[in-house]
Each structure stands twice: as structure tokens, then as C-alpha cells.
PDB file of N, CA and C in Angstrom:
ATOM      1  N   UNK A   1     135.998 239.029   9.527  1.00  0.00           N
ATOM      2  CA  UNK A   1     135.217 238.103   8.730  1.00  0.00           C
ATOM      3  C   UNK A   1     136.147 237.468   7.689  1.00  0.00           C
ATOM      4  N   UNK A   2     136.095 236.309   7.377  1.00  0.00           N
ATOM      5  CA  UNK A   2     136.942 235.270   6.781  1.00  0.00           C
ATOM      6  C   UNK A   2     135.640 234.756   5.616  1.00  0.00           C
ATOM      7  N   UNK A   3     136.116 235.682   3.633  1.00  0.00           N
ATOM      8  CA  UNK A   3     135.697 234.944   2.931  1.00  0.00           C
ATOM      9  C   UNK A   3     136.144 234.530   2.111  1.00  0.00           C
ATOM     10  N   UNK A   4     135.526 233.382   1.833  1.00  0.00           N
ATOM     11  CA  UNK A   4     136.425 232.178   0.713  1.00  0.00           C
ATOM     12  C   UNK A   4     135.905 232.856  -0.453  1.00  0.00           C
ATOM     13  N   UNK A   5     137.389 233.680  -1.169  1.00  0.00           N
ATOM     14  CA  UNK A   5     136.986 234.275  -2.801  1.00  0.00           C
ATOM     15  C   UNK A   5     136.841 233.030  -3.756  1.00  0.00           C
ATOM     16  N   UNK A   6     137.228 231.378  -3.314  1.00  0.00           N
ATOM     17  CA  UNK A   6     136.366 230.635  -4.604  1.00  0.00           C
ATOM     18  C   UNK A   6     135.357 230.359  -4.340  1.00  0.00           C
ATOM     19  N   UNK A   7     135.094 230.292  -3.414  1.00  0.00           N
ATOM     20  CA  UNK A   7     133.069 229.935  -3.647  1.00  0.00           C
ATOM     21  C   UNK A   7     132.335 231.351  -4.004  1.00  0.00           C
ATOM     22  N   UNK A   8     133.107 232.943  -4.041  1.00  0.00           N
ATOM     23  CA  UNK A   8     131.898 233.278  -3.857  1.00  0.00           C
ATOM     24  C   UNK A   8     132.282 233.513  -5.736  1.00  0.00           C
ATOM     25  N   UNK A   9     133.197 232.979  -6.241  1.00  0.00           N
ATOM     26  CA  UNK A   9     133.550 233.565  -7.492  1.00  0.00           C
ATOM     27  C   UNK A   9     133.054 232.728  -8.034  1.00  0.00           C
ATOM     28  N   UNK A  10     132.620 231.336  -7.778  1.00  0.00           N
ATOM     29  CA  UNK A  10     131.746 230.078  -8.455  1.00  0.00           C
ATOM     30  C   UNK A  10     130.251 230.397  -8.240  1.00  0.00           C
ATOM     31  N   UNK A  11     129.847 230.930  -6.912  1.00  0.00           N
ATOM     32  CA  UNK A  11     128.804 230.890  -6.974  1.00  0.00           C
ATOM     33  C   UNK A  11     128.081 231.970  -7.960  1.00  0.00           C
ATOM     34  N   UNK A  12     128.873 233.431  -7.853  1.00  0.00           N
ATOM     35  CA  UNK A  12     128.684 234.133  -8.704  1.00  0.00           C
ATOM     36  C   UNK A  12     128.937 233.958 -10.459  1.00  0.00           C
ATOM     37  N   UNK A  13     129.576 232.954 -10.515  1.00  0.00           N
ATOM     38  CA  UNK A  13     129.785 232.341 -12.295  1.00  0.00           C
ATOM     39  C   UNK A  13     128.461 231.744 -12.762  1.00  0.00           C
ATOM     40  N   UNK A  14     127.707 230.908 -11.440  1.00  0.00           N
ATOM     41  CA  UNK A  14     127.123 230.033 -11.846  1.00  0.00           C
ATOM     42  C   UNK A  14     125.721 230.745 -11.771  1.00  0.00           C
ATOM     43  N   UNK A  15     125.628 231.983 -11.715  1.00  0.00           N
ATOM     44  CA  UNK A  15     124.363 232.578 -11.643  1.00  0.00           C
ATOM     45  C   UNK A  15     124.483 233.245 -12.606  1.00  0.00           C
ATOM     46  N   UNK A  16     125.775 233.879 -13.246  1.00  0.00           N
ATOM     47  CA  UNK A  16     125.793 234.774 -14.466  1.00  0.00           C
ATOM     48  C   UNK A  16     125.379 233.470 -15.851  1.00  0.00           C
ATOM     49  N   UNK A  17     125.349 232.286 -15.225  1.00  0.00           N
ATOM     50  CA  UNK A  17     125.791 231.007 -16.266  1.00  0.00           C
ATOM     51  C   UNK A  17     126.347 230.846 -17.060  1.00  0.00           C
ATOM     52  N   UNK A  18     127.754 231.183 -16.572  1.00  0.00           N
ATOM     53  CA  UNK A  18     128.867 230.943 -17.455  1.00  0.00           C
ATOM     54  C   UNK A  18     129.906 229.725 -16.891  1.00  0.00           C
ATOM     55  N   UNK A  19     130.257 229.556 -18.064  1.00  0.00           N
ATOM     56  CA  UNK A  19     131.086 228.143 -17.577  1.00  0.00           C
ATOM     57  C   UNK A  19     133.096 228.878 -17.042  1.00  0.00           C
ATOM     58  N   UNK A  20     133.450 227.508 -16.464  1.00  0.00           N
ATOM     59  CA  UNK A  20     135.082 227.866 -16.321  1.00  0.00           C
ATOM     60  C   UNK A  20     136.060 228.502 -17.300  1.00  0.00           C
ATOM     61  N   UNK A  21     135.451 228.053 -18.784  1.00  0.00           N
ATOM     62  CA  UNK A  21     135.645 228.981 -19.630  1.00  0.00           C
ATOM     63  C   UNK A  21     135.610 229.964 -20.165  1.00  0.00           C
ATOM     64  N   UNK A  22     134.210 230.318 -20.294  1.00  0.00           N
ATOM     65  CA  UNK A  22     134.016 231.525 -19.981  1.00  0.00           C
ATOM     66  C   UNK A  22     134.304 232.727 -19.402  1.00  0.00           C
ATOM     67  N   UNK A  23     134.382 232.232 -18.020  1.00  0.00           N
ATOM     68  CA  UNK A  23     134.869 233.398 -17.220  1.00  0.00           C
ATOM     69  C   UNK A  23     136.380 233.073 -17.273  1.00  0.00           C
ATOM     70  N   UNK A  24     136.853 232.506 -17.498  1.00  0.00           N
ATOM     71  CA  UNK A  24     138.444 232.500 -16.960  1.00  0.00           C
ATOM     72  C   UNK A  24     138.910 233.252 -18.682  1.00  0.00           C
ATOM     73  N   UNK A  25     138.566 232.793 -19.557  1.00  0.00           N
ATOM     74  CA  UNK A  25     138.961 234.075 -21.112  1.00  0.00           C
ATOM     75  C   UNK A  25     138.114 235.994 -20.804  1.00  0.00           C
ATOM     76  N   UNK A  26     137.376 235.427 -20.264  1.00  0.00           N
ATOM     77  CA  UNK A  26     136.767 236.985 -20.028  1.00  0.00           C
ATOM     78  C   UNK A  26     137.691 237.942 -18.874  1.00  0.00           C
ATOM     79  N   UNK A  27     138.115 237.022 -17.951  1.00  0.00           N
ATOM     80  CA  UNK A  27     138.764 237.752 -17.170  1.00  0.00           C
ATOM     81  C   UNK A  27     140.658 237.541 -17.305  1.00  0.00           C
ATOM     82  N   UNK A  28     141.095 236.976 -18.268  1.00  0.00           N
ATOM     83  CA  UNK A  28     142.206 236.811 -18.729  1.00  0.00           C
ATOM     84  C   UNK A  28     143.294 235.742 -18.242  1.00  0.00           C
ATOM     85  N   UNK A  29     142.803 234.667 -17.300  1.00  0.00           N
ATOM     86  CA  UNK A  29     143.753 233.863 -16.761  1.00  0.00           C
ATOM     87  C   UNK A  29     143.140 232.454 -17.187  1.00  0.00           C
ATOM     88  N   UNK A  30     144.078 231.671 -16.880  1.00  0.00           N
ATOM     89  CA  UNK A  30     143.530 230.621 -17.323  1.00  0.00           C
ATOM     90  C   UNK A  30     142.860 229.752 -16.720  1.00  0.00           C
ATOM     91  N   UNK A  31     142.096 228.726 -17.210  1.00  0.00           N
ATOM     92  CA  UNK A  31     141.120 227.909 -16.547  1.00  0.00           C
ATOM     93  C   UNK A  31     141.423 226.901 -15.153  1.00  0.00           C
ATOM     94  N   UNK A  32     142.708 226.436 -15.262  1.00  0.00           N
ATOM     95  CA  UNK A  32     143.396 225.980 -14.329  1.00  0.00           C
ATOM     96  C   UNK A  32     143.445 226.564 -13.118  1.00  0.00           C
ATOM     97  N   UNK A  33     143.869 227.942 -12.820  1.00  0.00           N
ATOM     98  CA  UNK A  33     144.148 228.582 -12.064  1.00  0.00           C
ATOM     99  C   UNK A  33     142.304 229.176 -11.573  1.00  0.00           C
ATOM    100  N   UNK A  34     141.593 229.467 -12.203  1.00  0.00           N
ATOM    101  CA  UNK A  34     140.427 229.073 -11.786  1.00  0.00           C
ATOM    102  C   UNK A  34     139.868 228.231 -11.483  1.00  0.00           C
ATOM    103  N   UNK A  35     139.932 226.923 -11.647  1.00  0.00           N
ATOM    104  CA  UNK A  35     139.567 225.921 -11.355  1.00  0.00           C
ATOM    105  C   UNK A  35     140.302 225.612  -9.718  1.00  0.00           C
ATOM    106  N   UNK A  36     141.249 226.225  -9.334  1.00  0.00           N
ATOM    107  CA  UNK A  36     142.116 225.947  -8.514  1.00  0.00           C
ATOM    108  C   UNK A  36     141.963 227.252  -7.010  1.00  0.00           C
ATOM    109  N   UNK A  37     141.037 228.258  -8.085  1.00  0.00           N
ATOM    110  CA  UNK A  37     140.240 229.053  -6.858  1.00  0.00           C
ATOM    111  C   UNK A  37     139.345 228.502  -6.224  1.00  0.00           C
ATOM    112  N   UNK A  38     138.255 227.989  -7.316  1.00  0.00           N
ATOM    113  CA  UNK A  38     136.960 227.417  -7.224  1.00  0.00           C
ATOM    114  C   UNK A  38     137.087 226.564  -6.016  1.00  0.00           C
ATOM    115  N   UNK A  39     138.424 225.833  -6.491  1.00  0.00           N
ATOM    116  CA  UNK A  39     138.308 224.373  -4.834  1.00  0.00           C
ATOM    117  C   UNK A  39     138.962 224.506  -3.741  1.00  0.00           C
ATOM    118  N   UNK A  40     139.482 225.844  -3.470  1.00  0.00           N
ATOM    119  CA  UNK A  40     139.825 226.380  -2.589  1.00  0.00           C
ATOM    120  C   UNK A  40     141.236 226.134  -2.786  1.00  0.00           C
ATOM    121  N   UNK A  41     142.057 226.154  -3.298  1.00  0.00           N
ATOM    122  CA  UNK A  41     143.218 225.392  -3.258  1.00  0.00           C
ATOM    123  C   UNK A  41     144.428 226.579  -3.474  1.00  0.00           C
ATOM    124  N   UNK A  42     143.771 227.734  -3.464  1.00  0.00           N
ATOM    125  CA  UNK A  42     145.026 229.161  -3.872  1.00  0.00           C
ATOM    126  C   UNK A  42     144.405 229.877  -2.984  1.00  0.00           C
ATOM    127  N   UNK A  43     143.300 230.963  -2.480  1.00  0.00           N
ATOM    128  CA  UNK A  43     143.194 231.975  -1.758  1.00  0.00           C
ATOM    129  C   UNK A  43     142.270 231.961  -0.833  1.00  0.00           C
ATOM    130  N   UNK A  44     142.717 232.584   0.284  1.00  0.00           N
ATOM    131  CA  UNK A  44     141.366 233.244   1.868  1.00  0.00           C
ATOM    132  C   UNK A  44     141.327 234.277   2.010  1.00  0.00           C
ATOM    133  N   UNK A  45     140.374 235.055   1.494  1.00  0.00           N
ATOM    134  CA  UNK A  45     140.663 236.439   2.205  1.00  0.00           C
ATOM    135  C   UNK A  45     139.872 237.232   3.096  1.00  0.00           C
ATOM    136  N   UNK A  46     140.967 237.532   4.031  1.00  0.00           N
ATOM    137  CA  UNK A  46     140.326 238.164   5.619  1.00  0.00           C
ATOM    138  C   UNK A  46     139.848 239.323   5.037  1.00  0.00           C
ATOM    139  N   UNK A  47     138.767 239.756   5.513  1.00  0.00           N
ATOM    140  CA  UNK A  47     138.666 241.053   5.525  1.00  0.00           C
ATOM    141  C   UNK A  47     137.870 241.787   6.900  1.00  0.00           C
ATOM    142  N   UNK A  48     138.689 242.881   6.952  1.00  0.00           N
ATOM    143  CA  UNK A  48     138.798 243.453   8.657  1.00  0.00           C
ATOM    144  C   UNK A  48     137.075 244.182   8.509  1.00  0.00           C
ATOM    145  N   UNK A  49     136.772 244.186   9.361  1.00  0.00           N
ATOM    146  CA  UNK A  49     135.350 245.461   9.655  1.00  0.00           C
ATOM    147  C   UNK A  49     136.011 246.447  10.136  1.00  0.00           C
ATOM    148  N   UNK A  50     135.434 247.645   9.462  1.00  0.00           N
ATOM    149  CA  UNK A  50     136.207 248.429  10.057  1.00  0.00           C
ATOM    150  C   UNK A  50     134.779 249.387  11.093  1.00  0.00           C
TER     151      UNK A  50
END
């Protein structure tokens, strides 16, 4: 199974309703680099069934 960690990390921001700011000072990186999950543009991650 193949999931995209920025949508599920947006979709999950946007239900806690917090903004890019928010979460990106809460979790210590910066907004950029979140912003850059969010649009898919840095990570995929496979994950095997086991």
C-alpha cells in the first residue's frame, strides 16, 4: 500500500484546525518544508502489509 504522508498530514491538520503554522512550530520544522509535504513535493511512503 502506497501512502501519501502530505495529504494525510493536511488532512489531519485541518481537522485538528490548525493552520501551517501552527503545526509546523508545534512540531519543530519549518513552514516551508511543510508546506512542501502538504503538495506532495518531498515524501511517499510505501508501506509493506505484513
Amino acid at each position: 500500500m502506497i501512502v501519501n504522508l502530505g495529504s494525510e498530514i493536511r488532512k489531519r491538520r485541518i481537522q485538528l484546525n490548525l493552520t501551517q503554522e501552527d503545526l509546523a512550530e508545534l512540531s519543530n520544522i519549518s513552514v516551508n518544508f511543510l508546506s512542501q509535504l502538504e503538495r506532495k513535493q518531498s515524501i511517499t511512503t510505501r508501506i509493506e502489509n505484513e
